[in-house]
C-alpha atoms as a PDB file:
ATOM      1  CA  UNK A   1     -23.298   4.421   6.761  1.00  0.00           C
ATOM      2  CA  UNK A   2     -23.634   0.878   8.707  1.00  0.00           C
ATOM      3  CA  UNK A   3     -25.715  -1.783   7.190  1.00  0.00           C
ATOM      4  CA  UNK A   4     -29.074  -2.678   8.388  1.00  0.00           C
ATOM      5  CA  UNK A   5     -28.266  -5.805  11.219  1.00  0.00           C
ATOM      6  CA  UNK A   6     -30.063  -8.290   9.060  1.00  0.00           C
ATOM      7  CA  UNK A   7     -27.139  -7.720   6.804  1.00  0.00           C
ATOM      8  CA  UNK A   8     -24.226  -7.193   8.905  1.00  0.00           C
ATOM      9  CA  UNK A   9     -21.527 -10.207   7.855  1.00  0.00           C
ATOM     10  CA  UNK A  10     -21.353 -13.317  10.437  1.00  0.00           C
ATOM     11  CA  UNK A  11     -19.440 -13.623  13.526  1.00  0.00           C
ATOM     12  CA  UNK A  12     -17.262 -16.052  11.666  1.00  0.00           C
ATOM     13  CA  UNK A  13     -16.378 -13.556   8.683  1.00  0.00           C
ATOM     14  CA  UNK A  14     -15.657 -10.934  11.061  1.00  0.00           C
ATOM     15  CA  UNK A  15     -13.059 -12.933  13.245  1.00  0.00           C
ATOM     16  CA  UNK A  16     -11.597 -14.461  10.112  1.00  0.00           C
ATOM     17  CA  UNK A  17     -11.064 -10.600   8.370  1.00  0.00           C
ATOM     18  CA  UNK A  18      -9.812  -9.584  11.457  1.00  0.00           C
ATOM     19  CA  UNK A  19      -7.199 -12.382  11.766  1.00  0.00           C
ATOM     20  CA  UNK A  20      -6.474 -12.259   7.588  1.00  0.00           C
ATOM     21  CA  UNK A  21      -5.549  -8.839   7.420  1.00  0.00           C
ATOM     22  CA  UNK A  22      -2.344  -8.176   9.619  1.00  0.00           C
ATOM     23  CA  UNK A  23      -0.957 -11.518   7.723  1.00  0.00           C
ATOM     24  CA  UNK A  24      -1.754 -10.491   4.273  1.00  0.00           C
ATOM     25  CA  UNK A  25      -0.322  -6.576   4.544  1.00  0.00           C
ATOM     26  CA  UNK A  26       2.816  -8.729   5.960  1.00  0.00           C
ATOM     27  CA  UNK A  27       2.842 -10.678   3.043  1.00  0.00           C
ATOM     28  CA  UNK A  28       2.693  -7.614   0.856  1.00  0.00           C
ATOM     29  CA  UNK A  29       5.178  -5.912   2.155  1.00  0.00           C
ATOM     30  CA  UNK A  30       7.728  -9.265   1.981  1.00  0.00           C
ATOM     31  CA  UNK A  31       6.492  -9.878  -1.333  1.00  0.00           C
ATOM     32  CA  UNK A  32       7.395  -6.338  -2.192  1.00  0.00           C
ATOM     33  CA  UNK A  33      10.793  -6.163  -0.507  1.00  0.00           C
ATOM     34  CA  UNK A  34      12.240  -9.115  -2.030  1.00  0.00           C
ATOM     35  CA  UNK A  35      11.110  -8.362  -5.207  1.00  0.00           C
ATOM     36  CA  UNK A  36      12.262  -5.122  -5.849  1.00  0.00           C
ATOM     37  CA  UNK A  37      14.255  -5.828  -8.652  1.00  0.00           C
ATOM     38  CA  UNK A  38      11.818  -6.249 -10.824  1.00  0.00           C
ATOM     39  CA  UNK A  39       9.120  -4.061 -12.112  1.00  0.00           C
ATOM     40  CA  UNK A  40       5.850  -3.662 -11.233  1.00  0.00           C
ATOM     41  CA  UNK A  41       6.407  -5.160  -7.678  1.00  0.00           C
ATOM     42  CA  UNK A  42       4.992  -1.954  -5.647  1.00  0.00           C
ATOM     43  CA  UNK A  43       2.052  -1.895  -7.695  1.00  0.00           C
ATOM     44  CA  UNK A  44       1.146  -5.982  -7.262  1.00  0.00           C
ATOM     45  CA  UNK A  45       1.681  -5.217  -3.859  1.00  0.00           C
ATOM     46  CA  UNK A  46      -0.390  -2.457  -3.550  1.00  0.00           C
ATOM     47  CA  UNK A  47      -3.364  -4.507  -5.129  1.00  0.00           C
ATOM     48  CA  UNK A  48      -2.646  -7.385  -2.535  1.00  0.00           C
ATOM     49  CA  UNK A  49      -2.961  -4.305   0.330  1.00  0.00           C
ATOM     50  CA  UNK A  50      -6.063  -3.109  -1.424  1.00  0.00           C
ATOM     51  CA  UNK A  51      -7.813  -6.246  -1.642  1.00  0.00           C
ATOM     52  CA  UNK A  52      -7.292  -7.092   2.069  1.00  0.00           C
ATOM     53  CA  UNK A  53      -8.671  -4.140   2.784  1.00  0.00           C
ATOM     54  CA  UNK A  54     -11.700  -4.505   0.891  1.00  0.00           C
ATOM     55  CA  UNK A  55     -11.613  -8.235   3.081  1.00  0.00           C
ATOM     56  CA  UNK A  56     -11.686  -6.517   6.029  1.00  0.00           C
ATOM     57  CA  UNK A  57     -14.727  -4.035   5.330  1.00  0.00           C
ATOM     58  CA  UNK A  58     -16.595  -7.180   3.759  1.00  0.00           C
ATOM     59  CA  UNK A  59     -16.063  -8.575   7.406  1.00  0.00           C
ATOM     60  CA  UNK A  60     -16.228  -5.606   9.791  1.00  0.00           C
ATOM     61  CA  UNK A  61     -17.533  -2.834   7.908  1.00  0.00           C
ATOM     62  CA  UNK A  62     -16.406   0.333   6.406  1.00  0.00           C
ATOM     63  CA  UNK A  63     -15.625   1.892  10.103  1.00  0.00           C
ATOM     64  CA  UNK A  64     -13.628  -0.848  10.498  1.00  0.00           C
ATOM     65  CA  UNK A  65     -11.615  -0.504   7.442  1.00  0.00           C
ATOM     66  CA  UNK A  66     -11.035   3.668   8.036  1.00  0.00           C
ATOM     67  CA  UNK A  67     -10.223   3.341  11.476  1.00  0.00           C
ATOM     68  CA  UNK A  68      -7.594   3.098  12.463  1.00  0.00           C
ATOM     69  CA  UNK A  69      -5.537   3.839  10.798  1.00  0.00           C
ATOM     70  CA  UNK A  70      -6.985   5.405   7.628  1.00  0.00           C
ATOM     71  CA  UNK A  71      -4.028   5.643   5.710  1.00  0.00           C
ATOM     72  CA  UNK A  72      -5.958   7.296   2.310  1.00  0.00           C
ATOM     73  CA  UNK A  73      -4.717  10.627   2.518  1.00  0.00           C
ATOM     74  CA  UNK A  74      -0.997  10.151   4.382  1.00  0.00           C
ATOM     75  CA  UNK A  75      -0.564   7.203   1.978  1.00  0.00           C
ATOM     76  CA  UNK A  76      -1.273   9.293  -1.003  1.00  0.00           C
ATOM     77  CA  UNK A  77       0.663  11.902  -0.288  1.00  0.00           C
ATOM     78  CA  UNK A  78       3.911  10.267   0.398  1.00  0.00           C
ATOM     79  CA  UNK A  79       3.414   8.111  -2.721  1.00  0.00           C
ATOM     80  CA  UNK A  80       3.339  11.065  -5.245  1.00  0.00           C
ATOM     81  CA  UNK A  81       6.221  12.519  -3.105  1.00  0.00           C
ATOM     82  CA  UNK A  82       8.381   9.257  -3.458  1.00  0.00           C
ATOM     83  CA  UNK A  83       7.346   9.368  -7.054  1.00  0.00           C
ATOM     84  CA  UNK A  84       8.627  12.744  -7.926  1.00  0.00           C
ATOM     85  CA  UNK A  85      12.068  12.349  -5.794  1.00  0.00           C
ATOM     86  CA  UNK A  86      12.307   9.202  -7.913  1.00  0.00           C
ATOM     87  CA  UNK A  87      12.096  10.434 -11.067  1.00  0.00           C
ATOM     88  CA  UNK A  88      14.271  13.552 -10.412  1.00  0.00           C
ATOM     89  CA  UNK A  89      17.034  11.915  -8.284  1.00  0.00           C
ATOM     90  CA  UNK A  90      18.501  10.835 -12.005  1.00  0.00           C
ATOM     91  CA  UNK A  91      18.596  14.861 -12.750  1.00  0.00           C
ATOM     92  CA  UNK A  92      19.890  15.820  -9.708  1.00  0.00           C
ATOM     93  CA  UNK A  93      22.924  12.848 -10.166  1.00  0.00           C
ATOM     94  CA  UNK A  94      23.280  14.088 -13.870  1.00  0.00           C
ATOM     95  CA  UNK A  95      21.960  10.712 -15.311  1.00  0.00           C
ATOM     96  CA  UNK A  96      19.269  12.586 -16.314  1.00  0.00           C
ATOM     97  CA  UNK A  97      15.181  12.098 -15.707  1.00  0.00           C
ATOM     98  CA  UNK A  98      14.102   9.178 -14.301  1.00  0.00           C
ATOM     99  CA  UNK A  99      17.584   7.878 -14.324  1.00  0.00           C
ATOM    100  CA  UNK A 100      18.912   4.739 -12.208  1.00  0.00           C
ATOM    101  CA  UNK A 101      20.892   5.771  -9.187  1.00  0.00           C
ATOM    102  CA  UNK A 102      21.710   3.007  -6.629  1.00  0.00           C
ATOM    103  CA  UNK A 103      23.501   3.338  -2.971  1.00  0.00           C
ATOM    104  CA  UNK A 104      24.405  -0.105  -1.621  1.00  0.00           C
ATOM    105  CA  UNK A 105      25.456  -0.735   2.363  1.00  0.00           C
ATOM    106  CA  UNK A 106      27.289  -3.729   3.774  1.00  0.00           C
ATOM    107  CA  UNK A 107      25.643  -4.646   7.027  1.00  0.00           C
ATOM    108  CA  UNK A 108      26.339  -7.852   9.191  1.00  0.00           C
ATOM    109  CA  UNK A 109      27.578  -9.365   5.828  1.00  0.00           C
ATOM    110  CA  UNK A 110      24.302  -8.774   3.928  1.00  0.00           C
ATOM    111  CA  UNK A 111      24.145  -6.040   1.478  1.00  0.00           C
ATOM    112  CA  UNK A 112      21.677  -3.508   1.492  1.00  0.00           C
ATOM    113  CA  UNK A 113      20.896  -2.093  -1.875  1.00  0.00           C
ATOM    114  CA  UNK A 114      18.122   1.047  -2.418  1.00  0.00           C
ATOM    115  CA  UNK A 115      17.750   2.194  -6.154  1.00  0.00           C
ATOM    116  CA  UNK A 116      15.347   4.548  -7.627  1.00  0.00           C
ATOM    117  CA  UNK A 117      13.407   1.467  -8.623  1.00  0.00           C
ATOM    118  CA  UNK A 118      12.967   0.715  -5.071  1.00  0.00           C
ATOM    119  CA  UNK A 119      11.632   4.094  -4.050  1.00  0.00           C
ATOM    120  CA  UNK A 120       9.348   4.358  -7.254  1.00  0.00           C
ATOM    121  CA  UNK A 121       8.122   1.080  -6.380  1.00  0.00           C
ATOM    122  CA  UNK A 122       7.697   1.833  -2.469  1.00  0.00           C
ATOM    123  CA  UNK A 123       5.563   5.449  -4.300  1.00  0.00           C
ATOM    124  CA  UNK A 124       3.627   3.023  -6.294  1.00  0.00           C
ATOM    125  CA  UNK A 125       2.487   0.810  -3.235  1.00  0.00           C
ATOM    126  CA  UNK A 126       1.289   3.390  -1.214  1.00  0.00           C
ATOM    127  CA  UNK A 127      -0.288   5.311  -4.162  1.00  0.00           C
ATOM    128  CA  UNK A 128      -2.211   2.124  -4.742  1.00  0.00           C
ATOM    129  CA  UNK A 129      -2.724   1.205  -1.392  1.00  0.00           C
ATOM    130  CA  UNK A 130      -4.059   4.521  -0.073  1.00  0.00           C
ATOM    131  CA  UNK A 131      -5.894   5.775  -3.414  1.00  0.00           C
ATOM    132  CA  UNK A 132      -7.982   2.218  -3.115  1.00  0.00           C
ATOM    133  CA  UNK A 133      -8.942   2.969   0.582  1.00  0.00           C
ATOM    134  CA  UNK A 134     -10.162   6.414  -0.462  1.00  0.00           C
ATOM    135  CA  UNK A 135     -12.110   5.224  -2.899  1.00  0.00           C
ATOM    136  CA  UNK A 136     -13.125   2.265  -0.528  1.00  0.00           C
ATOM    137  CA  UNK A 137     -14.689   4.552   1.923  1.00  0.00           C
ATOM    138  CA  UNK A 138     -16.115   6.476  -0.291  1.00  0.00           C
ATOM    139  CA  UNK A 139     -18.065   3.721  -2.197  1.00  0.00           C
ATOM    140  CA  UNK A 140     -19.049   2.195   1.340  1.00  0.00           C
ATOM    141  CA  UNK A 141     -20.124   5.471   2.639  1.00  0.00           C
ATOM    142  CA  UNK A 142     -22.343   6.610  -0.244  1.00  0.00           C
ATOM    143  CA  UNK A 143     -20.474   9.456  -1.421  1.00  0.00           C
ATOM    144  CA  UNK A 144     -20.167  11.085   2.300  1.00  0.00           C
ATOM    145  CA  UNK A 145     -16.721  11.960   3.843  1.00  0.00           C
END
């Protein structure tokens, strides 16, 4: 559902949404990747991702914001699946559920570390970040898929 052109946001909203939003999903994703120590990273990061794409239907509209690419469903999906392998990566390395299992790589001098935490957090982002497109779109479009 479009909005009336009486209410349709000015050219100036528009081409400052469109420039905002490539910017601030960087900025998520560096604020989540060098912060991934910590908890609740993936889910800040997530809300940052979510609110920019609120931004951008406030400027351009909700066909703006779903296409493309609508990442609701793909999004959701491989956040639970993160979440799961996650949790059970501590059973499968007998530390049992949920429990901390880290790889680390030496690269060019610079050491590469992915935990559990990482992936949970990385599940958490795109649980966020999807689920509050879906629900986006669905507000914006009146109920109608």
């Amino acid at each position: 559902m479009r909005p009336p052109p009486d209410l349709e946001a000015p050219d100036v909203v528009r081409a400052t949404t469109t420039l905002c939003f490539p910017v601030v999903l960087v900025l998520a994703l560096s604020y989540m990747a060098n912060s991934h120590d910590k908890p609740g990273e993936g889910f800040t990061a997530g809300v940052v991702v979510a609110m920019s794409i609120l931004l951008l239907m406030v400027g351009q509209g909700d066909r703006a914001a779903g296409t493309p690419p609508s990442i609701a469903g793909g999004a959701l999906s491989a956040g639970l699946l993160l979440l799961v392998l996650s949790a059970s990566w501590g059973l499968v390395a007998g530390l049992g559920l949920s429990g901390q299992v880290e790889a680390r790589w030496s690269i060019g001098g610079e050491t590469l570390l992915l935990s559990t935490a990482t992936v949970f957090d990385l599940g958490i982002f795109l649980v966020i970040a999807g689920g509050s497109q879906a629900v986006f779109l669905l507000l914006a479009r009146g109920g109608d898929t």
